[in-house]
Protein backbone atom coordinates (compact mmCIF):
# COMPACT_ATOMS: atom_id res chain seq x y z
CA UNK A 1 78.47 84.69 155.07
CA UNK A 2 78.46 87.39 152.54
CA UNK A 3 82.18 87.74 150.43
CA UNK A 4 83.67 91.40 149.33
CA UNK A 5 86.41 91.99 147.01
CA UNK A 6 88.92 95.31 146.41
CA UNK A 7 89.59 96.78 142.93
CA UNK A 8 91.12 99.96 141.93
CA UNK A 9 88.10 102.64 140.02
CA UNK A 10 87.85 105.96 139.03
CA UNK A 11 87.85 108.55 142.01
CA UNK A 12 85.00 108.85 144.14
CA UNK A 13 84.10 111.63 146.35
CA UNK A 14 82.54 109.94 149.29
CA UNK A 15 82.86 106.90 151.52
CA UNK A 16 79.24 105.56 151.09
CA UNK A 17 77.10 102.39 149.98
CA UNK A 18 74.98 104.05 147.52
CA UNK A 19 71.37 103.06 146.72
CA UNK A 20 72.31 104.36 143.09
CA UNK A 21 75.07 102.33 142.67
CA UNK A 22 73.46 99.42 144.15
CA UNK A 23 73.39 96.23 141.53
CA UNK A 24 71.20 93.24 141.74
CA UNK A 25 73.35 91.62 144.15
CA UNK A 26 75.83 94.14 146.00
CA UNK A 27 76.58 97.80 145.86
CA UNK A 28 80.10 99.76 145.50
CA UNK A 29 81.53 101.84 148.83
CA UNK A 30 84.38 104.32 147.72
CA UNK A 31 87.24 105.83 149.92
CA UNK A 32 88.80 108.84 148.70
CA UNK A 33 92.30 110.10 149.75
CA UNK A 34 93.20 113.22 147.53
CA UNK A 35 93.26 112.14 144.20
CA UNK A 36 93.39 108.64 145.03
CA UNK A 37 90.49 106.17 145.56
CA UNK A 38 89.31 102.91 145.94
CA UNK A 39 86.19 100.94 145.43
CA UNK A 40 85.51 98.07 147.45
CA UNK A 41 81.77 95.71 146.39
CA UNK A 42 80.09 94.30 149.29
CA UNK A 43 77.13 92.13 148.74
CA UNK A 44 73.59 93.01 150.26
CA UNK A 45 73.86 90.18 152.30
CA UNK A 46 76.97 91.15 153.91
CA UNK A 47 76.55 91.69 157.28
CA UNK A 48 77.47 95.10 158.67
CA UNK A 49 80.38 94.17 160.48
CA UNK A 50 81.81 92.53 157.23
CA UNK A 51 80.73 96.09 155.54
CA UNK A 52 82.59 98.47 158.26
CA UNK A 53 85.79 96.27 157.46
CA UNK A 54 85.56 96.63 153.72
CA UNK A 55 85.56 100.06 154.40
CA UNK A 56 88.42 100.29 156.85
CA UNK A 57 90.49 98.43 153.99
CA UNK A 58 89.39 100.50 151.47
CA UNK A 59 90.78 103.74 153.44
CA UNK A 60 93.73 102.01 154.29
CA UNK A 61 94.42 101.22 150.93
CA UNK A 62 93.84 104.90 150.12
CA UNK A 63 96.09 105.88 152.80
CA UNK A 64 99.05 103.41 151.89
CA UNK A 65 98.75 104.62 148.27
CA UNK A 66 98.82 108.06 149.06
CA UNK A 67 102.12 107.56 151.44
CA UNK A 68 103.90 105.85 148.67
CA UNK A 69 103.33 108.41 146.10
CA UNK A 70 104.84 110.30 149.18
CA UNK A 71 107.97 108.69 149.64
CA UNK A 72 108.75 108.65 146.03
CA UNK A 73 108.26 112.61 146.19
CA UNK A 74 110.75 112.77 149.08
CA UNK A 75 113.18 110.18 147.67
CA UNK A 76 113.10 112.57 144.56
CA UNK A 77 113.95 115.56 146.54
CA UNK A 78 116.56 113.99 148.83
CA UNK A 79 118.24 113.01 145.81
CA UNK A 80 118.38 115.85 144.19
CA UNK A 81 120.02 117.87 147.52
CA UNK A 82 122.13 114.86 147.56
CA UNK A 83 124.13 116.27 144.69
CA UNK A 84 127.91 116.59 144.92
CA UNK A 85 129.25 119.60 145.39
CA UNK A 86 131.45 120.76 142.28
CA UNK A 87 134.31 122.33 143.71
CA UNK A 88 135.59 125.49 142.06
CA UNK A 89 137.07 127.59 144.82
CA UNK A 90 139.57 125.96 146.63
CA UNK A 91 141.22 127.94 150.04
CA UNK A 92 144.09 126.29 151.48
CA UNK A 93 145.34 127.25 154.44
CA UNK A 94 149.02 127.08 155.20
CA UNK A 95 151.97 128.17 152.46
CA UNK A 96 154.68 125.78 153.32
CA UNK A 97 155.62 122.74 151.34
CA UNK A 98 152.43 120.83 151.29
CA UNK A 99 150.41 123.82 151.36
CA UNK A 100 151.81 125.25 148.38
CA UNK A 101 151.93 122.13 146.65
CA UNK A 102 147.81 121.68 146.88
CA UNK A 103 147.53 125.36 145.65
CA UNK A 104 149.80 125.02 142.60
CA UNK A 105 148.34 121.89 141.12
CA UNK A 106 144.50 123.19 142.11
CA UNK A 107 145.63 126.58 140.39
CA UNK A 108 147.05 124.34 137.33
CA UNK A 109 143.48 122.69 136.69
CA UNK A 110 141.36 125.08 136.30
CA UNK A 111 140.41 125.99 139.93
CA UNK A 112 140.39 129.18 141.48
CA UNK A 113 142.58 129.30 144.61
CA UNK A 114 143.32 131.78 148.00
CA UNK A 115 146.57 130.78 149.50
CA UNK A 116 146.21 132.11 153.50
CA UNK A 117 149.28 132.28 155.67
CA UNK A 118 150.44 134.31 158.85
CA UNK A 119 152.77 136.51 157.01
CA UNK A 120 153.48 138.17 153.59
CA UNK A 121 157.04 136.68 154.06
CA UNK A 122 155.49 133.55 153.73
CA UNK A 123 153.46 133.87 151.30
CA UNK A 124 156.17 135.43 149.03
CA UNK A 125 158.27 132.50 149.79
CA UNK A 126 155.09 130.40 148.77
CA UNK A 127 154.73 132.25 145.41
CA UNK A 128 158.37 131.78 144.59
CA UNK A 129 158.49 128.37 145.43
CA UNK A 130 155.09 127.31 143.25
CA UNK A 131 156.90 129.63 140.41
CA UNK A 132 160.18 127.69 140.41
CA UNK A 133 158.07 124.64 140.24
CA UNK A 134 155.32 125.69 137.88
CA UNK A 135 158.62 126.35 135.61
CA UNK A 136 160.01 122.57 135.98
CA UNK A 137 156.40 121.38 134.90
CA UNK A 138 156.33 123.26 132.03
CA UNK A 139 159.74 122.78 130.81
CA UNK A 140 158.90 119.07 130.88
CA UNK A 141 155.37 119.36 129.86
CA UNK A 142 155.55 122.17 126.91
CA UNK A 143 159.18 120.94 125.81
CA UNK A 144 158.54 121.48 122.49
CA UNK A 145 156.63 124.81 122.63
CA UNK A 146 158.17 126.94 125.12
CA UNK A 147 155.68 129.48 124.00
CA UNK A 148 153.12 127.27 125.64
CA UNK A 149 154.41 126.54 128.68
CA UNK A 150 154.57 130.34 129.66
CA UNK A 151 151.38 130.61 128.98
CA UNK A 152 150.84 127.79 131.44
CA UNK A 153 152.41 129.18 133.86
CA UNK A 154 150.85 132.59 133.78
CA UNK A 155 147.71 131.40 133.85
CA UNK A 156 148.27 128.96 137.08
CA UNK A 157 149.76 131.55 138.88
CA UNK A 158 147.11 134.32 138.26
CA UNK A 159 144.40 132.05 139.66
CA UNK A 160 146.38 132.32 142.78
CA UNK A 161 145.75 135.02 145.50
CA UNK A 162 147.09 135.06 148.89
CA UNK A 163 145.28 136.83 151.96
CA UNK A 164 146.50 136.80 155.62
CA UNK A 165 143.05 136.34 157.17
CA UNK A 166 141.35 133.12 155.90
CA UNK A 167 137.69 133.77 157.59
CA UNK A 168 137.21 137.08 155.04
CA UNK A 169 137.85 134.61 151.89
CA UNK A 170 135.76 131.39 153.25
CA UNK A 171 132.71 132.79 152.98
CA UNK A 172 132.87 132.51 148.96
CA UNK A 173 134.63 129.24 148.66
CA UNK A 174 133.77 125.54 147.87
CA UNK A 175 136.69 123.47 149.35
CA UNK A 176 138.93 124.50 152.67
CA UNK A 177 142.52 122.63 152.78
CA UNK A 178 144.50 122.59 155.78
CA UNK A 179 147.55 122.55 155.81
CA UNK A 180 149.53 123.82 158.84
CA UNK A 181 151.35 122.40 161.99
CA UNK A 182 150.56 118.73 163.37
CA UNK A 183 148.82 120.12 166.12
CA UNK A 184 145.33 119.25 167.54
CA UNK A 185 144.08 122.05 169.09
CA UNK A 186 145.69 124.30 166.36
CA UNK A 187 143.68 122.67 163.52
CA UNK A 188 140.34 122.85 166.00
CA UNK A 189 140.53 125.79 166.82
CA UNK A 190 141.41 127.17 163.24
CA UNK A 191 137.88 125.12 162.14
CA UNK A 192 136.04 126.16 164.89
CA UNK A 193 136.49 130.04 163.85
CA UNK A 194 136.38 129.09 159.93
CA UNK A 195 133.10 127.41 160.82
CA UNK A 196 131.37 130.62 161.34
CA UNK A 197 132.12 132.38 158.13
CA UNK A 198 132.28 130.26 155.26
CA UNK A 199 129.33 129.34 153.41
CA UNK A 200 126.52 126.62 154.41
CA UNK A 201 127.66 124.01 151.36
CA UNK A 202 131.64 124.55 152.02
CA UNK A 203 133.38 121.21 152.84
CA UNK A 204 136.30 121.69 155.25
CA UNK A 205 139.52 118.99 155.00
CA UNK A 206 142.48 118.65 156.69
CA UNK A 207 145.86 117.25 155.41
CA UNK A 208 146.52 115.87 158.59
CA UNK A 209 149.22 112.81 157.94
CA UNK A 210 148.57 111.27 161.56
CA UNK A 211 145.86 112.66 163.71
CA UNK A 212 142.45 111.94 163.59
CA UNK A 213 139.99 113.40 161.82
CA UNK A 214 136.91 112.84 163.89
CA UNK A 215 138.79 114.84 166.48
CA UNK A 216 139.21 117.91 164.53
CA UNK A 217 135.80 118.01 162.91
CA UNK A 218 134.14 117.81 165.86
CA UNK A 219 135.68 121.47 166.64
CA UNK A 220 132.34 122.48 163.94
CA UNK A 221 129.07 122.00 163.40
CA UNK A 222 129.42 120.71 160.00
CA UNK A 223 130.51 116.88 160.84
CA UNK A 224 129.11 115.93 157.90
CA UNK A 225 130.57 117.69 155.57
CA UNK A 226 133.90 117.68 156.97
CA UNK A 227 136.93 114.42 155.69
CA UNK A 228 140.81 114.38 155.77
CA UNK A 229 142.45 114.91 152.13
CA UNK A 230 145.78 113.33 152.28
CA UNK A 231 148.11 114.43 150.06
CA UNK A 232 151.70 113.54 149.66
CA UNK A 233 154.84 115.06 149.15
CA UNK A 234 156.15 116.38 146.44
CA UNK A 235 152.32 117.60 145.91
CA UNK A 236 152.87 118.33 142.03
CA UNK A 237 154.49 114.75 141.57
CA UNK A 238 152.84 112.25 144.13
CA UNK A 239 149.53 110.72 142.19
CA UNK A 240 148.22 109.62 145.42
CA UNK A 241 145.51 111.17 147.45
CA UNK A 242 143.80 109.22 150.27
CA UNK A 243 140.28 110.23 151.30
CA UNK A 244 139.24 109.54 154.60
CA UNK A 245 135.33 108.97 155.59
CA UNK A 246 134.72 109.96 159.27
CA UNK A 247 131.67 107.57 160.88
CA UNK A 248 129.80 111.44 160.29
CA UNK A 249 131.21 112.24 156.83
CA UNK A 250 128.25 112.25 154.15
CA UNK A 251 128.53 110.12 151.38
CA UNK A 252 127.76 113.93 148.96
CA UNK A 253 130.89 115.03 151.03
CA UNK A 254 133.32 111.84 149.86
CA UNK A 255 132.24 111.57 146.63
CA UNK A 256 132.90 115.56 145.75
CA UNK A 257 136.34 115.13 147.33
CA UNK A 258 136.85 111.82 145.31
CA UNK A 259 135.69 113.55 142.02
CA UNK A 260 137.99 116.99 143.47
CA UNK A 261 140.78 114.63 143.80
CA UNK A 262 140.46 113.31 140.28
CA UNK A 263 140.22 116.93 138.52
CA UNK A 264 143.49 117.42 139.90
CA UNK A 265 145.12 114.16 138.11
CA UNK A 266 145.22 112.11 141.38
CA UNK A 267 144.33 108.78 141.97
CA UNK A 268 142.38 108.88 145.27
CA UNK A 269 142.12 106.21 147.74
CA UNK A 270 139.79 105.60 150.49
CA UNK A 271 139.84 104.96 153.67
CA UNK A 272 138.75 104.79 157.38
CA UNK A 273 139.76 106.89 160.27
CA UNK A 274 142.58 104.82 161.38
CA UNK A 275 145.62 106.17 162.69
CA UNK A 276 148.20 106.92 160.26
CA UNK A 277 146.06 106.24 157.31
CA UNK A 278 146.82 104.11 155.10
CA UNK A 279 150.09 104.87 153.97
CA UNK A 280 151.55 106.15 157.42
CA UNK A 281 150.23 103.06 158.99
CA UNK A 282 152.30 100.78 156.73
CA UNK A 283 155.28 103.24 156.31
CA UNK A 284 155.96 104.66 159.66
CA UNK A 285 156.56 101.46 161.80
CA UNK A 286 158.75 99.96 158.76
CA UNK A 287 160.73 102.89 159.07
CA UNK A 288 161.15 102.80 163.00
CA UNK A 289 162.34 99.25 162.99
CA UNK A 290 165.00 100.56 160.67
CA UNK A 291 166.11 103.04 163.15
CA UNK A 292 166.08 100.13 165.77
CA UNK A 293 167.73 97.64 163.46
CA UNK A 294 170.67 100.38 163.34
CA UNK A 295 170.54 101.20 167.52
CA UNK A 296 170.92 97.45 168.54
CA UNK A 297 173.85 97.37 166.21
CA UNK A 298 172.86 94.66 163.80
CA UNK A 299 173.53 97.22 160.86
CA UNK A 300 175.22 100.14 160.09
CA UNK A 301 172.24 102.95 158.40
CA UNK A 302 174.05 103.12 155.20
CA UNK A 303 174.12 99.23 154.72
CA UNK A 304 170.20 99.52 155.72
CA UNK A 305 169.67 102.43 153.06
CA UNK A 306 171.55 100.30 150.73
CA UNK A 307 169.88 96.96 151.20
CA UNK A 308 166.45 98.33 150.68
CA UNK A 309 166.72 100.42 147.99
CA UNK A 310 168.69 97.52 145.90
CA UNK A 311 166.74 94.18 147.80
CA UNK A 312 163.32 95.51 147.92
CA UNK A 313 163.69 98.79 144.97
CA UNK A 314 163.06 101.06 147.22
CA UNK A 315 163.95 104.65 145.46
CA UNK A 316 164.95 105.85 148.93
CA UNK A 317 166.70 104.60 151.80
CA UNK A 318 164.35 104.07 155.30
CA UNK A 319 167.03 106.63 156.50
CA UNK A 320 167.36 108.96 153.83
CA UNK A 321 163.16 108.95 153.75
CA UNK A 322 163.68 110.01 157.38
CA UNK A 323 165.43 112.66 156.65
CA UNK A 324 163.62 113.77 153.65
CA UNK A 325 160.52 114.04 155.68
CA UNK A 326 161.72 115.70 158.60
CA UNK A 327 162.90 113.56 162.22
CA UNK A 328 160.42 116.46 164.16
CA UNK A 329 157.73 114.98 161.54
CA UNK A 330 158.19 111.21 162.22
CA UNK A 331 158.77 111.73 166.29
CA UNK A 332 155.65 113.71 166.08
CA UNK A 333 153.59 111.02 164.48
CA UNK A 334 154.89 108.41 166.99
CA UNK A 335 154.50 110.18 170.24
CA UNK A 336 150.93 110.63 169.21
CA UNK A 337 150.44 107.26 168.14
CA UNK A 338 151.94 106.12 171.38
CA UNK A 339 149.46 108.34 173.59
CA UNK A 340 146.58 106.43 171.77
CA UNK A 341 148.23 102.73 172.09
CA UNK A 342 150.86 102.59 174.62
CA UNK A 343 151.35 99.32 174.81
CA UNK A 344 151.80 98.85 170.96
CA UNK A 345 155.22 97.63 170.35
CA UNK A 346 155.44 99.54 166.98
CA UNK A 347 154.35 102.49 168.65
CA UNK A 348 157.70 103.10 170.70
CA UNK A 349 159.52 105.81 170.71
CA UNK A 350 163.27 105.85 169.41
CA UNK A 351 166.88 106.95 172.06
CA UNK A 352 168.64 108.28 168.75
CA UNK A 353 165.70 110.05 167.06
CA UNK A 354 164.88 111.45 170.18
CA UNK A 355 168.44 112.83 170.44
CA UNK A 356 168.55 114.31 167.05
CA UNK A 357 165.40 116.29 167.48
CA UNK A 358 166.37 117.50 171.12
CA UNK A 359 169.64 119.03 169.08
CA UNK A 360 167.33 120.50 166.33
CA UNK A 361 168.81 117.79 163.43
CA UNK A 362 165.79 117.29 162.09
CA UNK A 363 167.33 116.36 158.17
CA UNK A 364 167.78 117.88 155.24
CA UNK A 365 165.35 120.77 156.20
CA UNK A 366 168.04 121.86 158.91
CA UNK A 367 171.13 120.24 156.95
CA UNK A 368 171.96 117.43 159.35
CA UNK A 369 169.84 114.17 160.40
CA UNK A 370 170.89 111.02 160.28
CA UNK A 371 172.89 112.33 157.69
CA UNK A 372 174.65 115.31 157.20
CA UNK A 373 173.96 117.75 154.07
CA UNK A 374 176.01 120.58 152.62
């Protein structure tokens, strides 16, 4: 039985067995593909069924070749769309504490920023409040050249504009922030109109402390390039941001937020979407059993405050956190977690924080919580 062998020669232009390029004991059959070929030598004695195989190999060779020089084409291109997006223009939607606080220290690094909100009112208030804290920064940062810390703070605040309808200032922007009430259908519906204006690269993220963010982004069409973008409060002092990766998030879409989150001096962290985060996970039920600690009577909330601030060096009291944050806030976060996991013990709701919400003591914000303010 007659033997044939594969080797890789010039291009051809035909699949034949030519007499011409028939030796002494075989001839050559070629297989072209494009610009790709291969040779394959059959001896004369080769049957033909040994010669019809030769040439099926040599035009699957061909064929394999040409698909590889394919895929690394396409690998080429899908990496290069896979770029991250740079974000320059950030919106953020939502002028109260956390709101501003995004703004002012995107603003402060270079990044041009809309601030949207219902009402001028609010966005006044906004301005004022990212003024008075633009001048704290710079009185600490410029201490020594006052002259420079003005010009700080004029240039933060001029790369600041506020509008009152968010879908005419999407259309040019990079980022979206949300930051408004802790309210499902709110958010989705806010993102479900944003969707249809802003621009085709534009990542969408909410600042959502407890719900999830799989729920909200599916209110779009642009799953993939939608995360959560966790900030915390005090926005200008707080170093951490956690980034959380939906199951549809794009890897493009995490890593711009990740590199975002760095440009703004932040140390980002990731994470899944898991209710409450990571933070709020940990934090939240610590500072329930604190409130139940102090309803069964074991210990009096000041003794509490006291104990972890000085046993575990806590800067705040679980109580005077509580406050800080807002009862309304906390109550909000556990009712939802509770509608998720009922039967989670950590999960339960509280008789006194209950109470002091029903009565609108909601802390600091409203001068009386757990504790009372002047």
């Amino acid at each position: 039985m007659g033997k044939a062998g594969l080797e890789a020669p010039p291009p051809t232009s035909n699949v034949t067995a030519s007499p011409r390029a028939r030796g002494p004991r075989g001839s050559w059959a070629s297989a072209p593909r494009g610009r790709l070929a291969v040779r394959c030598w059959v001896r004369v004695s080769s049957p033909p069924g040994l010669v019809a195989v030769a040439l099926f190999a040599v035009c699957s060779m061909a064929f394999v070749t040409r698909q590889f020089v394919r895929s690394l084409s396409s690998s080429s291109t899908a990496a290069a769309s896979a770029k991250k997006i740079l974000v320059k223009h950030v919106t953020v939607i939502g002028g109260g504490l956390m709101g501003a606080g995004i703004a002012q220290v995107a603003a402060a690094t270079g990044h041009t920023v809309v601030l949207v909100d219902q009402t001028e009112d609010i966005l006044a208030k906004s301005r004022r409040g990212i003024e008075e804290s633009l001048r704290k920064v710079a009185k600490k940062k410029f201490a020594e050249n006052p002259k420079a810390g003005d010009e700080f703070m004029e240039k933060t605040l001029s790369s600041i504009l506020t509008s009152m309808d968010a879908a005419s200032v999407v259309h040019s922007t990079d980022l979206v922030v949300e930051a408004i009430v802790e309210n499902l259908r709110v958010k989705s519906e806010l993102f479900k109109r944003l969707d249809k204006f802003a621009a085709e690269h534009t990542i969408f993220a909410s600042n959502t402390s407890s719900l999830q963010i799989t729920s909200i982004a599916n209110a779009t069409t642009r799953q993939d390039r939608f995360a959560g973008l966790h900030f915390f409060n005090p926005v200008p002092l707080m170093k951490l941001v956690e980034v959380i990766k939906t199951p549809m998030t794009s890897q493009k879409t995490f890593e711009s937020l990740v590199d975002f989150s760095k440009t703004l001096g932040k140390h980002p962290v990731a994470c899944k979407d898991t209710p409450g985060f990571i933070v709020n996970r940990l934090l939240v039920p610590y500072l329930m059993e604190a409130v139940r600690l102090y309803e069964r009577g074991d210990a009096s909330k000041e003794d509490i405050d006291t104990a972890m601030k000085l046993g575990a060096g806590y800067p705040m009291g679980p109580f005077e956190l509580l406050d800080y944050v807002g009862l309304d806030t906390t109550k909000f976060i556990m009712d939802g977690w509770h509608e998720m996991d009922t039967k989670n013990p950590l999960f339960q709701s509280s008789p006194s924080m209950n109470k002091l919400v029903a009565e609108n003591k909601l802390g600091k914000k409203t001068g009386e919580g757990y504790y009372k303010y002047k």
